[in-house]
Protein backbone atom coordinates (compact mmCIF):
# COMPACT_ATOMS: atom_id res chain seq x y z
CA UNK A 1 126.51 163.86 160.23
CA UNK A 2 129.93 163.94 158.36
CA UNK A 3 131.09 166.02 155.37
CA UNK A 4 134.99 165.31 154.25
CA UNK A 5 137.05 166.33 151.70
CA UNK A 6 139.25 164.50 149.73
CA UNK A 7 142.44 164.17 147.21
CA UNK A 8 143.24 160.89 145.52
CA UNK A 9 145.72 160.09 143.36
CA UNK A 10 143.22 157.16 141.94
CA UNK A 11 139.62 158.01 141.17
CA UNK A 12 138.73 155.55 138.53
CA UNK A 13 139.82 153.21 141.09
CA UNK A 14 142.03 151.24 138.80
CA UNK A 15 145.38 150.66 136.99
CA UNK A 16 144.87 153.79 134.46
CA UNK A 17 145.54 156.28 137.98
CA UNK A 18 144.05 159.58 137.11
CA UNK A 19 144.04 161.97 140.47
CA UNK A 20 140.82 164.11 141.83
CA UNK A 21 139.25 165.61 144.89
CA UNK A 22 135.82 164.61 145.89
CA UNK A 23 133.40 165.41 148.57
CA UNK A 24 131.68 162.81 150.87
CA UNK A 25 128.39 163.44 152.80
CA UNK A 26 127.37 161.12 155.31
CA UNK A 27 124.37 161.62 158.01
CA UNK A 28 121.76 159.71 159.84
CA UNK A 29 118.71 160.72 161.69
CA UNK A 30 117.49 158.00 165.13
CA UNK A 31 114.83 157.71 167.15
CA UNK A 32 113.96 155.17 169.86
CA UNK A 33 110.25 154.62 170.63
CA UNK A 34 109.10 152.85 173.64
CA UNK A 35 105.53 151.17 173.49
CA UNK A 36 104.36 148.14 175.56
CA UNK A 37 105.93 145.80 174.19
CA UNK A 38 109.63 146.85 174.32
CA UNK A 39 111.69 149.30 172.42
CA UNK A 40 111.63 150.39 168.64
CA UNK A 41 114.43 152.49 166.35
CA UNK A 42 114.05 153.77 163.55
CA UNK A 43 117.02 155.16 161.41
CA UNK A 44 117.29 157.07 158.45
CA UNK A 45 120.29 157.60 156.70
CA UNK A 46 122.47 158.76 153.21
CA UNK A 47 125.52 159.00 151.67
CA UNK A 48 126.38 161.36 148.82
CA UNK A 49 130.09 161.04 146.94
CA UNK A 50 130.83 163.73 144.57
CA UNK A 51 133.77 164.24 142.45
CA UNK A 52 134.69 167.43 140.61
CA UNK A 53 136.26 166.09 137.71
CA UNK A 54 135.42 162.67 136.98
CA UNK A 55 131.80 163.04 137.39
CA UNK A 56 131.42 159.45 136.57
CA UNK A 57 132.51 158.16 139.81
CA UNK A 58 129.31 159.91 141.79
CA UNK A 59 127.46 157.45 144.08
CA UNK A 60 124.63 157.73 146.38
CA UNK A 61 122.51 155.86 148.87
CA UNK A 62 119.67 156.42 150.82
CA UNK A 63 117.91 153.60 153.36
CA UNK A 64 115.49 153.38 156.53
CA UNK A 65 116.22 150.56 158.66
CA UNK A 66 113.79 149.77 162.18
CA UNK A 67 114.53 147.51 165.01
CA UNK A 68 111.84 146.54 167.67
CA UNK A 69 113.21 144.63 171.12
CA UNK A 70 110.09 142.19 172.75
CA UNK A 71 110.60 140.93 176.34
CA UNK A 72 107.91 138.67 176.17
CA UNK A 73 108.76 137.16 180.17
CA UNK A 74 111.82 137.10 182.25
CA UNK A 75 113.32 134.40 180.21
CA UNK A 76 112.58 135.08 176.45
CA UNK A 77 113.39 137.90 174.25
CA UNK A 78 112.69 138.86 170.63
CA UNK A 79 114.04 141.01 168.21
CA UNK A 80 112.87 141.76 164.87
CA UNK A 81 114.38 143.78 161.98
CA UNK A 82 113.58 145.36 158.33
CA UNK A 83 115.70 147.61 156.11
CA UNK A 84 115.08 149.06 152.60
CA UNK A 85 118.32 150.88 150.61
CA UNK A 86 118.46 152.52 147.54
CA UNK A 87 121.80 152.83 145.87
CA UNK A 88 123.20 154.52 143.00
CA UNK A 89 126.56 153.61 141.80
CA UNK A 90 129.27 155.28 139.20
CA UNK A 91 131.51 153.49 137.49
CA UNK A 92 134.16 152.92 134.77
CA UNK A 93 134.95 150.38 131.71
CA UNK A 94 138.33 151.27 130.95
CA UNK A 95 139.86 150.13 127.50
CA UNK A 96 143.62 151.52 127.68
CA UNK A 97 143.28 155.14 127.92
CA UNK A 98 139.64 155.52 127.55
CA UNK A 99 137.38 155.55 130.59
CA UNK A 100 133.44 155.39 129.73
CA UNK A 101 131.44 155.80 133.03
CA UNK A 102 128.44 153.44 134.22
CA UNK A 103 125.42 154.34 136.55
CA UNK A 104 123.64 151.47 137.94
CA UNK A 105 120.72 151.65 140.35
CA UNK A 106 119.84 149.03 143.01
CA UNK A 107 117.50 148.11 145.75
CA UNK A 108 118.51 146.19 148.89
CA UNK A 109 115.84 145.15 151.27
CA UNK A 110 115.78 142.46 154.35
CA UNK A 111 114.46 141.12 157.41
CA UNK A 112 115.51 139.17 160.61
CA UNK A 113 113.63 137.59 163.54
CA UNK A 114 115.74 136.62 166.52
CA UNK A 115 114.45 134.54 169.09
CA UNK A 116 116.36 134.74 172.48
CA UNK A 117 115.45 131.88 175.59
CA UNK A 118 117.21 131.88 178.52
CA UNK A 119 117.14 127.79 179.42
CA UNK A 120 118.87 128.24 182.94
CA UNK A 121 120.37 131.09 184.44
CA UNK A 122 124.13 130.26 182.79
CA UNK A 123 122.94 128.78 178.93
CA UNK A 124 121.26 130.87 176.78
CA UNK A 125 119.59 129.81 173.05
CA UNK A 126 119.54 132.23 170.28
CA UNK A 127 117.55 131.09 166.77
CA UNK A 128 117.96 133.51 164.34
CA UNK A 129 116.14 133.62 160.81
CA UNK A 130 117.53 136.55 158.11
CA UNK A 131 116.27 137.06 154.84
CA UNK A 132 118.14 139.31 151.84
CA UNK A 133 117.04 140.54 148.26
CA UNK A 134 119.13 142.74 145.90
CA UNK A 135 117.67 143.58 142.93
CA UNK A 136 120.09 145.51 140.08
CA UNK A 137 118.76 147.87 137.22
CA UNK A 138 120.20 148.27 133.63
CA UNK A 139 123.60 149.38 133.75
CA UNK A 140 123.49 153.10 131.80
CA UNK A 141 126.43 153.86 129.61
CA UNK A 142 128.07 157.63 129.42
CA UNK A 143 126.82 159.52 126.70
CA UNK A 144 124.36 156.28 125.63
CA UNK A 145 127.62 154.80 123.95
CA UNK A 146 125.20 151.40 124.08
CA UNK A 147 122.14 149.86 125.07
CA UNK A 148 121.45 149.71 129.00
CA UNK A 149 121.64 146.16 129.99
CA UNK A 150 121.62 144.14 132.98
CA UNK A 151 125.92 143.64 134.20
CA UNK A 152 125.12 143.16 138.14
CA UNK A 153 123.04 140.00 139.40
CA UNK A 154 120.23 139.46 141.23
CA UNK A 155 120.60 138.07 144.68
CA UNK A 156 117.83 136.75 147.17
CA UNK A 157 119.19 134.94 150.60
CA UNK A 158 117.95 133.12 153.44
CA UNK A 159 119.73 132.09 156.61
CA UNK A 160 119.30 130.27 159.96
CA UNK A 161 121.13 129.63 162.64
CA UNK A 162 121.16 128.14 165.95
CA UNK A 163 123.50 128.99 168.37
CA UNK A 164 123.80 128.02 172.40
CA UNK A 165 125.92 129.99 175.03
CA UNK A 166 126.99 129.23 178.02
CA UNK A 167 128.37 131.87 180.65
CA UNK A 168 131.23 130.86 183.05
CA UNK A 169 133.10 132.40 186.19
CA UNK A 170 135.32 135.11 185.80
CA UNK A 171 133.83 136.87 182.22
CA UNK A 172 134.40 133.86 180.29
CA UNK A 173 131.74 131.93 177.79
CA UNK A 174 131.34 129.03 175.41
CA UNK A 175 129.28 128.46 172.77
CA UNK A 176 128.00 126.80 169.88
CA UNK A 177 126.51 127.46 166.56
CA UNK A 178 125.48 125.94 163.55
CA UNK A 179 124.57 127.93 159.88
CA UNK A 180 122.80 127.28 156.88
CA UNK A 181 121.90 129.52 154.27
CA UNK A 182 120.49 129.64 150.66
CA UNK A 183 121.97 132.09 148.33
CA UNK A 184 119.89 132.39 144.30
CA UNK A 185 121.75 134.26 141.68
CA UNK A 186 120.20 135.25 138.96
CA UNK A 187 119.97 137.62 135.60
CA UNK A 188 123.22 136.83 134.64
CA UNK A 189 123.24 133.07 133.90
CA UNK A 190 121.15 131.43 131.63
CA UNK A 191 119.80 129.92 134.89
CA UNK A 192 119.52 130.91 138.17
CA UNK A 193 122.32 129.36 140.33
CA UNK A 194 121.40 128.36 144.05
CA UNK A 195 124.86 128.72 146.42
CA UNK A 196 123.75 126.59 149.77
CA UNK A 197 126.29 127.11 152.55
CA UNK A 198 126.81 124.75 156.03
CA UNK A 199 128.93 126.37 158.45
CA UNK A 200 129.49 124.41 162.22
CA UNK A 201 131.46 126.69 164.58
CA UNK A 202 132.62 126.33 168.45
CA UNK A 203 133.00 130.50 170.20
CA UNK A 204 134.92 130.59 172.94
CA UNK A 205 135.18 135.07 174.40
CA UNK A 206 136.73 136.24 177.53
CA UNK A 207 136.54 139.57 179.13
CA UNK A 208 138.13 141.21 182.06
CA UNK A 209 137.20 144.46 184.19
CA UNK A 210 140.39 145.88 182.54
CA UNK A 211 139.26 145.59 178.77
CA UNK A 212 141.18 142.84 177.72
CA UNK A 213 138.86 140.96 175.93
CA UNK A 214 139.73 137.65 173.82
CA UNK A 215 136.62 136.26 170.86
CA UNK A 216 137.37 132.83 168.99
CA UNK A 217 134.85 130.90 167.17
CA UNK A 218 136.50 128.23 164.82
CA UNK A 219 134.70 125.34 162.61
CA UNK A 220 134.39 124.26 158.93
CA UNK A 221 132.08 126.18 155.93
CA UNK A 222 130.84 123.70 153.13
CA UNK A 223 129.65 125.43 150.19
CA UNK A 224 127.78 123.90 146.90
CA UNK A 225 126.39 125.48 144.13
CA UNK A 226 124.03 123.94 140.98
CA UNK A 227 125.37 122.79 137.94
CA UNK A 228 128.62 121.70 140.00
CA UNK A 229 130.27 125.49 139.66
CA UNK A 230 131.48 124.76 143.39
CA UNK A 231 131.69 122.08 145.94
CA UNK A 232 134.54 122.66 149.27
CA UNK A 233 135.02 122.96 152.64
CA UNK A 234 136.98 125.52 154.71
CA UNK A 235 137.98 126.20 157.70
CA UNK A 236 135.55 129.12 159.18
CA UNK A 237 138.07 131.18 161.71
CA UNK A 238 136.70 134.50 163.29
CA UNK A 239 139.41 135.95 165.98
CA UNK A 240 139.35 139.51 167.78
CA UNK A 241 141.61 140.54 170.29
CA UNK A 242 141.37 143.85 172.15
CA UNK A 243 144.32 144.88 174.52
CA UNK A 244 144.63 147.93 176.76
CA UNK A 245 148.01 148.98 177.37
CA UNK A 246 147.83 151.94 179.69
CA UNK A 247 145.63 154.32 177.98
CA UNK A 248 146.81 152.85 174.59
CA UNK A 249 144.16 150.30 172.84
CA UNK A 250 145.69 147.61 170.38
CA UNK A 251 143.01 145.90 168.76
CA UNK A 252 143.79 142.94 166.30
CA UNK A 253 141.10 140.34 164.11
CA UNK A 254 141.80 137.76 161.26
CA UNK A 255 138.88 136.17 159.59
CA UNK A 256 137.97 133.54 157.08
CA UNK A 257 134.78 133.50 154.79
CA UNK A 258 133.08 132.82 151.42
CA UNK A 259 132.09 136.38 150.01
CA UNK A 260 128.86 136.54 147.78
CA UNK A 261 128.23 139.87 147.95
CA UNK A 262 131.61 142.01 147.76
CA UNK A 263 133.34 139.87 145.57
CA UNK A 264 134.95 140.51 142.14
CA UNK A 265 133.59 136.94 140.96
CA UNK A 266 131.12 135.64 139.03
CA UNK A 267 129.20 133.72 142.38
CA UNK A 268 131.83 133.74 145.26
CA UNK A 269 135.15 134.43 146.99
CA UNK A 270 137.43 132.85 149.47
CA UNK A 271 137.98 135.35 151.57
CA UNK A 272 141.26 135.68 154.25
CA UNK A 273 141.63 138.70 155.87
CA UNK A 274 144.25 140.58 158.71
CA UNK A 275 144.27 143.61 160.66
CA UNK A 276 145.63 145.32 163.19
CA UNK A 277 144.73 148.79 164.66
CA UNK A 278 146.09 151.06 167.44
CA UNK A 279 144.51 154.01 169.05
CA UNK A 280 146.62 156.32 170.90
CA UNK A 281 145.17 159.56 173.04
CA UNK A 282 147.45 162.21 172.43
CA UNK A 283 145.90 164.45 175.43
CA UNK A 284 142.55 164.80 176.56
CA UNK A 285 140.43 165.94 173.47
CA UNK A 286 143.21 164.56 170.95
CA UNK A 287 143.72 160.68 169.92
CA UNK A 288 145.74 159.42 166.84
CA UNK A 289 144.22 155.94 165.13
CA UNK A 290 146.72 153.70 162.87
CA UNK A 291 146.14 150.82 161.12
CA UNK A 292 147.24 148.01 158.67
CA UNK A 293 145.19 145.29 156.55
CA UNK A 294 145.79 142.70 154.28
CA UNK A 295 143.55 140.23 152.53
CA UNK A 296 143.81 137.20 150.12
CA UNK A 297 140.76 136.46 148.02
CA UNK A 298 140.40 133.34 146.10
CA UNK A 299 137.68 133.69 143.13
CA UNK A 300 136.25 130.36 143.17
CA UNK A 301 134.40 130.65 139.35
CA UNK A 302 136.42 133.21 137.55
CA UNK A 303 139.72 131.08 139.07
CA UNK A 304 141.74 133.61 140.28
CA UNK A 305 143.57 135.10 143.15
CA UNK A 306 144.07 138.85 144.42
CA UNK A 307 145.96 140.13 147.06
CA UNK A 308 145.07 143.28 148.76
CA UNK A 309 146.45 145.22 151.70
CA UNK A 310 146.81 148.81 152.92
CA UNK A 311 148.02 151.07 156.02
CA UNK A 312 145.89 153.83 157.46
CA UNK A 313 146.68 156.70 160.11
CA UNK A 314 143.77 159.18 161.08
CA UNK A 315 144.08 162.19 163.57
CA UNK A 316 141.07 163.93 165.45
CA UNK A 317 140.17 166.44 167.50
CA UNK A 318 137.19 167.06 170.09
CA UNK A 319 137.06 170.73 168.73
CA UNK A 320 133.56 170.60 170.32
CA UNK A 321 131.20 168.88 172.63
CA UNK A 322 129.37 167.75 169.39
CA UNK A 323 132.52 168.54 167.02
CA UNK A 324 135.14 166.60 165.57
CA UNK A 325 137.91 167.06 163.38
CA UNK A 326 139.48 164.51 161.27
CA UNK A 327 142.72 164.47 159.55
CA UNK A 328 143.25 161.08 157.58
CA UNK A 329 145.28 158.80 155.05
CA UNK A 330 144.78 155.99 153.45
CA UNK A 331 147.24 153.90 151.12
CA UNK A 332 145.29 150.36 149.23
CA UNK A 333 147.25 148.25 147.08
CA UNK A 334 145.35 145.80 144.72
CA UNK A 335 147.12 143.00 142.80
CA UNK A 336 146.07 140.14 140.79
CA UNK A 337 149.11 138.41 139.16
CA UNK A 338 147.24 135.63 137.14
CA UNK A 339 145.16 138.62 135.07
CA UNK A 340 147.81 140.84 134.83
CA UNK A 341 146.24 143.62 137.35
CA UNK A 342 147.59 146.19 139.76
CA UNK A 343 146.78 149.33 141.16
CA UNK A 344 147.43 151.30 143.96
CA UNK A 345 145.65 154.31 146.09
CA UNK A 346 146.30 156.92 147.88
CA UNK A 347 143.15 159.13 150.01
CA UNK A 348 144.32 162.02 151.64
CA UNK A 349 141.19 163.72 153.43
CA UNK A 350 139.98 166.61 155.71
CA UNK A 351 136.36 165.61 157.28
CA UNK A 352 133.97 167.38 159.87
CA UNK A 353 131.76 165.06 161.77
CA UNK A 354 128.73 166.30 164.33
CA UNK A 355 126.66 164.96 166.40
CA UNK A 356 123.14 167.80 166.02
């Protein structure tokens, strides 16, 4: 459980920067359950934001989310997943100098079967079938300024994948894995529009006794979607590096990726995205975290690009065996040349967390 508090010099969250403090509330209650079969957790948790002057911006969530492991013999394993979310989310339309705030409600909900088979004691196979549905409400307008409407899509997903791993001397592994998934969105097209994604990737991860530890996988994405909206291939790249030096940890990941769920666009994003982070224990119940981002998105239907990238440094304290104190700050910086768009933020914050 976690309850900050915190000063930014951007709450609307875009280029018309109006300052305000908020609160945030985070917590989550989990409980393991064994039975004959294996293991099961269950976890409920929630998320309240509230701001004291621009109201507007409030969000909320709520979700359950259970896990159940099966050893069905020595050499096969299952695991199957469900989650339901609620979410409520504020918002702005912002014409000049005149902000009028949104609410929109949604449901997420999803499940996932993996299927684990050890084929000789060094090559394992892992099948893996996910399934996603989002479902948006009317969008509500402050003050009922206009009719509530549909403005967020509908999404439903499917994926499977195959993947094979093979373990090798000295904490080293190889693998492979193929992708494909199914992506409908609908409500806001005349038609529903079916994104159907290919991705072929080769892993390569390496870990020593020290905590070095070294993850590659590398490959090619093709995505398509009806009525021709989209049709390319990139490269897929997913790189971590963690590096111990002394009792300092530099950890470091670039990825590539299509985005259809966080994305600005109408369907899609090319995603490319750097960061670095460094943890460094100040003495024995005090560490320092610092970190910098930076991303390049490519909106595939809209046609656009955005560049974002920020720096981060965070200070806590063990002021408890359960207690910790966080002192943190965040700068983002959002541009978009081709529309005309920039903004910038700045998140100054005080924050509790416990464990009860």
């Amino acid at each position: 459980m976690s309850v900050s508090r915190h000063y930014t010099d951007n709450a609307l969250d875009d280029p018309l920067a109006v300052s305000d403090w908020y609160s945030l509330m985070r917590g989550s209650l989990s409980g393991d359950f064994d039975h004959d079969f294996g293991r099961t957790t269950l976890t409920l948790d929630g998320e309240l934001r509230r701001f004291d002057t621009f109201t507007i911006e409030n969000d909320g969530a709520i979700g359950l989310e259970g896990t159940t492991n099966m050893r069905l013999s020595g050499s096969a394993e299952i695991q199957a997943g469900a989650f339901l979310r609620g979410q409520r989310k504020g918002d702005a339309i912002v014409l000049d100098d005149l902000a009028i705030g949104t609410t929109t409600d949604k449901i997420l909900g999803g499940a996932s079967l993996i299927l684990g088979l050890r084929l000789t004691p060094e090559l394992v196979s892992t099948t893996a079938i996910t399934g996603f549905r989002e479902r948006a409400g009317d969008t509500r307008f402050e003050d009922d300024l206009a009719i509530p409407f549909q403005l967020e899509p509908d999404r439903d997903r499917i994926t499977v994948s195959q993947g094979l791993t093979r373990s090798l001397d000295g904490g080293r592994a190889i693998g492979l894995r193929g992708t494909v998934e199914r992506t409908v969105v609908s409500e806001v097209f005349d038609e529903p529009v079916a994104l159907d994604r290919l991705q072929l990737r080769g892993e390569v991860g390496w870990q020593r006794e020290d905590g070095l530890a070294l993850a590659l996988a590398a490959g090619a994405d093709w995505l398509r979607a009806s009525f021709d909206l989209v049709d390319i291939v990139r490269p897929s790249i997913e790189a971590t590096a963690i590096v111990p030096i002394g009792t300092v940890k530099l950890r470091g990941a670039i990825s590539t990726a299509f985005d259809t769920g966080d994305t600005d666009d109408l369907l899609v994003s090319w995603l490319r995205r750097g960061e670095i982070e460094l943890l460094v224990p100040l003495a024995e119940k005090l560490a320092f975290k610092t970190g910098i981002f930076g991303e390049l998105r490519d909106n595939l239907v809209l046609a656009y690009a955005e560049e974002r990238r920020g720096i981060y440094g965070e200070l806590g304290w063990q002021a408890g065996e359960r207690v910790t104190l966080l002192l943190r700050l965040d700068y983002h910086r959002h541009d978009a040349d081709e529309i005309g768009f920039a903004k910038s933020r700045l998140d100054a914050s005080f924050g509790l967390r416990t464990q009860l």
